[in-house]
Protein backbone atom coordinates (compact mmCIF):
# COMPACT_ATOMS: atom_id res chain seq x y z
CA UNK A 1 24.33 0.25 9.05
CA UNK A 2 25.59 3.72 8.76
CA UNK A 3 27.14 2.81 5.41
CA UNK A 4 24.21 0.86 3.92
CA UNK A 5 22.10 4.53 4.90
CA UNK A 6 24.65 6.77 3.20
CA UNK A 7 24.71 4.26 -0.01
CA UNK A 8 20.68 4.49 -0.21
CA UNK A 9 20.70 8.06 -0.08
CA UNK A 10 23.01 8.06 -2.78
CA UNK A 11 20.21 6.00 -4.59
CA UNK A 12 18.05 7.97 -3.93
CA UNK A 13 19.95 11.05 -5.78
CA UNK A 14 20.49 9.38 -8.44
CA UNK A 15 16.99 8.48 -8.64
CA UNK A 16 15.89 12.19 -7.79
CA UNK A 17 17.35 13.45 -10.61
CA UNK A 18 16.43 10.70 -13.21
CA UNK A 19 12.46 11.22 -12.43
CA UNK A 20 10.36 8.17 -12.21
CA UNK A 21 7.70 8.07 -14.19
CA UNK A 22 7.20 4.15 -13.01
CA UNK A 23 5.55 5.55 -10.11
CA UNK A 24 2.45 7.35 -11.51
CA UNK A 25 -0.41 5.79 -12.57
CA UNK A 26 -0.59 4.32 -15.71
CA UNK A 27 3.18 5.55 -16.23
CA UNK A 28 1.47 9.20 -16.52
CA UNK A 29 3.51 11.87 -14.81
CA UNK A 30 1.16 14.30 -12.86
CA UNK A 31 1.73 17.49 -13.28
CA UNK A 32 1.76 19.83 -9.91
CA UNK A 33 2.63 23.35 -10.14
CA UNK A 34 5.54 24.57 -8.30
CA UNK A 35 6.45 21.30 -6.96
CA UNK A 36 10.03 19.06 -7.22
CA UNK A 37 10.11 15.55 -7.56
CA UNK A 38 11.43 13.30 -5.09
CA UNK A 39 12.15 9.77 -6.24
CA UNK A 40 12.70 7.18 -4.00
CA UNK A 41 12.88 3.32 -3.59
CA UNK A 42 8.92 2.83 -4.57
CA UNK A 43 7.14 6.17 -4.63
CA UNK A 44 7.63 9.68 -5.21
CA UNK A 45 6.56 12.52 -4.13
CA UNK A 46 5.72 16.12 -5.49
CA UNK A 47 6.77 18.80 -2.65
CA UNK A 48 6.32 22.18 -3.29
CA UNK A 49 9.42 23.89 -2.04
CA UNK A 50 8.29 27.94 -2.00
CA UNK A 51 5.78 26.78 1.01
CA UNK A 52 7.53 23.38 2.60
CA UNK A 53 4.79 20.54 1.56
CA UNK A 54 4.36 17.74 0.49
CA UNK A 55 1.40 17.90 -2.38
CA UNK A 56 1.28 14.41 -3.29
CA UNK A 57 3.04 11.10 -3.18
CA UNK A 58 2.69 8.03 -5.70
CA UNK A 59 3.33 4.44 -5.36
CA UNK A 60 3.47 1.75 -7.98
CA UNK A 61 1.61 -0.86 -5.29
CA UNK A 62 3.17 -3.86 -4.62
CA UNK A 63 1.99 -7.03 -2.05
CA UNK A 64 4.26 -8.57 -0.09
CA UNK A 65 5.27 -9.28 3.90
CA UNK A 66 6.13 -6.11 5.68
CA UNK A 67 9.52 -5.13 7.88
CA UNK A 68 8.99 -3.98 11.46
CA UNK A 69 8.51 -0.44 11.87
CA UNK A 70 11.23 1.38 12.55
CA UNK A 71 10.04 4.92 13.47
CA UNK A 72 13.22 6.12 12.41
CA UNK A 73 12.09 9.97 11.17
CA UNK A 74 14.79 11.85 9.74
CA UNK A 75 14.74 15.10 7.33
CA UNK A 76 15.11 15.22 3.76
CA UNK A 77 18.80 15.94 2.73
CA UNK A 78 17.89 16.58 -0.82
CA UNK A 79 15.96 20.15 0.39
CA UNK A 80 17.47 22.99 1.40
CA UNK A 81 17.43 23.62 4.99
CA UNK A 82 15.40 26.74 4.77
CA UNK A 83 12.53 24.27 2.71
CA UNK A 84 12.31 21.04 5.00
CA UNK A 85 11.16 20.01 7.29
CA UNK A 86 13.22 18.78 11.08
CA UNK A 87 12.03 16.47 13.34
CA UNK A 88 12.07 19.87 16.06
CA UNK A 89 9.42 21.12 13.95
CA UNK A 90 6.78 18.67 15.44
CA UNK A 91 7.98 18.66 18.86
CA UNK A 92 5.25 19.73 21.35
CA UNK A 93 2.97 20.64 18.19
CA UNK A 94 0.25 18.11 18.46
CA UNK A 95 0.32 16.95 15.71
CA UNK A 96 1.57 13.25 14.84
CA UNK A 97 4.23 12.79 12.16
CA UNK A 98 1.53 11.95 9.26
CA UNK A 99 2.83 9.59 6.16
CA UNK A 100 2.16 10.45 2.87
CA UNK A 101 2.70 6.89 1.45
CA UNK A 102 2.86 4.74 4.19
CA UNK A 103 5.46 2.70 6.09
CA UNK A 104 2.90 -0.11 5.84
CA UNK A 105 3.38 -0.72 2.20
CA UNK A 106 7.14 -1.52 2.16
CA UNK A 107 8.60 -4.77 1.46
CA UNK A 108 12.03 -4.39 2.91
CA UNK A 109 13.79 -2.50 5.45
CA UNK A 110 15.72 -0.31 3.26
CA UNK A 111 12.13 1.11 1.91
CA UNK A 112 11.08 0.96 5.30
CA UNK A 113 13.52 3.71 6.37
CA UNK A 114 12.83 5.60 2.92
CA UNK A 115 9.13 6.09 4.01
CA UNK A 116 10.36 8.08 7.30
CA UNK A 117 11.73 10.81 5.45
CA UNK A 118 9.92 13.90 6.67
CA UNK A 119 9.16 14.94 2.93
CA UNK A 120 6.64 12.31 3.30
CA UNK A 121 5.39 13.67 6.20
CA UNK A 122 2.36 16.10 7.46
CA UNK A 123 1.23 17.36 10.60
CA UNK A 124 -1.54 15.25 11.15
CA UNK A 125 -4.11 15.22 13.76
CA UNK A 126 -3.96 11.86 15.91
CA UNK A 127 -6.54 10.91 16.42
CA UNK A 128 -7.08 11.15 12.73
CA UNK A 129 -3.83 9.67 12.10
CA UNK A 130 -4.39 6.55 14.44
CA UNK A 131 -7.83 5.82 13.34
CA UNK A 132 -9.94 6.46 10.54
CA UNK A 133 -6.92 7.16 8.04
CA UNK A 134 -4.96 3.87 9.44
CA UNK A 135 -8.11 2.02 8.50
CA UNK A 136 -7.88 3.16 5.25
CA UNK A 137 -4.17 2.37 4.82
CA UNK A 138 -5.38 -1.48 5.83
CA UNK A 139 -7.96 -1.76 3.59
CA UNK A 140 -6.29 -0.25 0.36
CA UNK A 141 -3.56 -2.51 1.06
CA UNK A 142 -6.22 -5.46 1.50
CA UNK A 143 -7.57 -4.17 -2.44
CA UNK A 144 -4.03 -4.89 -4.19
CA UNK A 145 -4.33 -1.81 -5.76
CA UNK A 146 -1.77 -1.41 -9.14
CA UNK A 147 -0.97 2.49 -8.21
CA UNK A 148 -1.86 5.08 -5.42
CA UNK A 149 -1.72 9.00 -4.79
CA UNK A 150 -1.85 10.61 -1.58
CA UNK A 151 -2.51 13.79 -1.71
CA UNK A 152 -2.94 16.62 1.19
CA UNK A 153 -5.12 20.15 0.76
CA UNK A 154 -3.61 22.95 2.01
CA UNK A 155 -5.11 26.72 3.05
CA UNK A 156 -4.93 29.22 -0.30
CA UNK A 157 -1.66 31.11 -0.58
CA UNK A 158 -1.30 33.82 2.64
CA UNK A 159 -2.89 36.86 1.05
CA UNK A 160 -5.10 39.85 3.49
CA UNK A 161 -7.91 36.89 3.92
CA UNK A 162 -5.80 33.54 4.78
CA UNK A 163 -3.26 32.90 6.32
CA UNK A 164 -2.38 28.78 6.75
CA UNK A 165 -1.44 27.54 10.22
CA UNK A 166 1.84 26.21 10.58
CA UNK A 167 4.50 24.08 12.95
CA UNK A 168 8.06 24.64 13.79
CA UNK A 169 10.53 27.23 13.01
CA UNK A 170 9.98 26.28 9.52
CA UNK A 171 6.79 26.93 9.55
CA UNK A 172 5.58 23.41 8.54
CA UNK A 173 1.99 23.62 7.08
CA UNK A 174 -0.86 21.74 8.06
CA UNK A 175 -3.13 20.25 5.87
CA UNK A 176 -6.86 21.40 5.76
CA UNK A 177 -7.64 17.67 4.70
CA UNK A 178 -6.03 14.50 2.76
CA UNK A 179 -7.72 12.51 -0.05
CA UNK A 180 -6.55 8.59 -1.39
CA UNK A 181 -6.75 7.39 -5.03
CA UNK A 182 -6.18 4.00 -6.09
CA UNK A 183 -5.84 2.55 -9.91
CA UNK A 184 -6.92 -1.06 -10.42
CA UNK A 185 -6.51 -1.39 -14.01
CA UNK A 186 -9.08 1.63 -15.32
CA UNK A 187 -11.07 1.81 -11.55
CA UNK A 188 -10.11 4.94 -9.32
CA UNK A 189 -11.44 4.80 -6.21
CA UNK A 190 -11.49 7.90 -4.25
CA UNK A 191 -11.52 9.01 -0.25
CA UNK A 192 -11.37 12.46 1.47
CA UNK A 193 -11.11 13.01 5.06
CA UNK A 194 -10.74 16.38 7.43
CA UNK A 195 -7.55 17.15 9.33
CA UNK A 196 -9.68 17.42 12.63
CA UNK A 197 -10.09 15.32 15.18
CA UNK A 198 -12.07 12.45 15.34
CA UNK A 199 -12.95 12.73 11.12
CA UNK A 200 -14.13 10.07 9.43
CA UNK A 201 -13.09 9.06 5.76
CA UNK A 202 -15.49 9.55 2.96
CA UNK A 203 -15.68 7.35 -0.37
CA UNK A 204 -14.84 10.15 -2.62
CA UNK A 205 -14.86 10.82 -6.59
CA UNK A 206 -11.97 11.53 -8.68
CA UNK A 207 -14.04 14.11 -10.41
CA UNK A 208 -14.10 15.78 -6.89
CA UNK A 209 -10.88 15.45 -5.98
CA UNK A 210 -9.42 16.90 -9.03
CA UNK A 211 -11.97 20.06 -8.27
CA UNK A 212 -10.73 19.90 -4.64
CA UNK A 213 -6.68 19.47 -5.29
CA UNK A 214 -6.52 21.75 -8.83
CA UNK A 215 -4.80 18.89 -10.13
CA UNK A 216 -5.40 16.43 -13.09
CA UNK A 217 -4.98 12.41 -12.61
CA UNK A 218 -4.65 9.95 -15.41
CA UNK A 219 -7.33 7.75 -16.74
CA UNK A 220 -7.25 4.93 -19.56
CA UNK A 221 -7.56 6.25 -23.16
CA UNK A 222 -10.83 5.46 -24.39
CA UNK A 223 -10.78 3.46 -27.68
């Protein structure tokens, strides 16, 4: 097992530095400011390295039976130590190990393990977590969606007005709130939802989540 693991990080390396456009929608890189990109088995993310988060992750969505969960969270290797996150960070925080794509939507066991990176990861409330954003997970899954982006909203910058709360000795930040997009063919659907406990997921635009995120998703071309 140990050498299967070190021959899939390799992968994903390899992959890290190639980019992979495959996983944006439409095959339409977005563009986040600040951020690397992390390629992995079936979905990449954008992690902004200057604050330790995770901005987005994308998925080219495929269906298929599901692995048992393994649970098995382990830190990026790819990041310098000083811009990951540990596992140490969430201990005691009370905050649940939040997925960015989730585990849910891998086909094998190899992908499985890839979505337990803690790149992928937020500090996300549980009861949140558990609930109303699990739902969601289900139910996009049930849709057979072509492409999704998960995307978490963060605190402005520390400045003399903000400062964002944190986790952990690396001072992990927690999201303010998360929003979904899914591509089926030329629909986006959209959903927002509070990092609080007990929040409930909205059906969302993508107009408003681009105002809400600062970021730019792709459409079709119109002929």
């Amino acid at each position: 097992m140990k050498i299967v693991l070190i021959f899939i990080a390799a992968l994903f390396a390899q992959l890290a530095q190639a980019g992979c456009p495959q996983f944006f929608p439409l095959g339409k890189t977005i563009s986040v400011p600040n951020s690397v990109e992390l390629c992995n088995s079936f979905y990449a993310v954008k992690y902004d390295t200057s604050r330790n988060e995770p901005i987005i992750s994308v998925e080219k969505f495929r269906a298929g039976n599901h692995p048992e969960r393994l649970n098995d969270f382990h830190p990026d290797l790819r990041l310098d130590v000083a811009t990951r996150a540990e596992k140490s960070d969430y201990l005691h925080a009370g905050y649940d190990q939040g997925h960015m794509t989730p585990a849910g939507d891998s086909i094998n066991v190899a992908e499985m393990h890839d979505t337990f990176l803690l790149s992928n990861m937020t500090p996300q409330e549980p009861t949140l977590n558990r609930t109303a954003w699990r739902v969601l997970e289900i139910e996009v899954r049930k849709d057979n969606p072509d492409y999704v982006v998960t995307g978490a909203i963060y605190s402005p910058m520390p400045d003399t007005r903000f400062t964002p709360h944190s986790i952990g000795i690396h001072h992990v930040p927690v999201p303010v709130g998360y929003y979904k997009l899914t591509w089926k063919g030329c629909v986006i659907s959209a959903w927002y939802a509070a990092n609080k406990p007990h929040a409930q997921v909205d059906i969302s635009t993508v107009e408003d989540i681009e105002n809400l995120s600062d970021l730019k998703f792709p459409r079709c071309e119109v002929k």
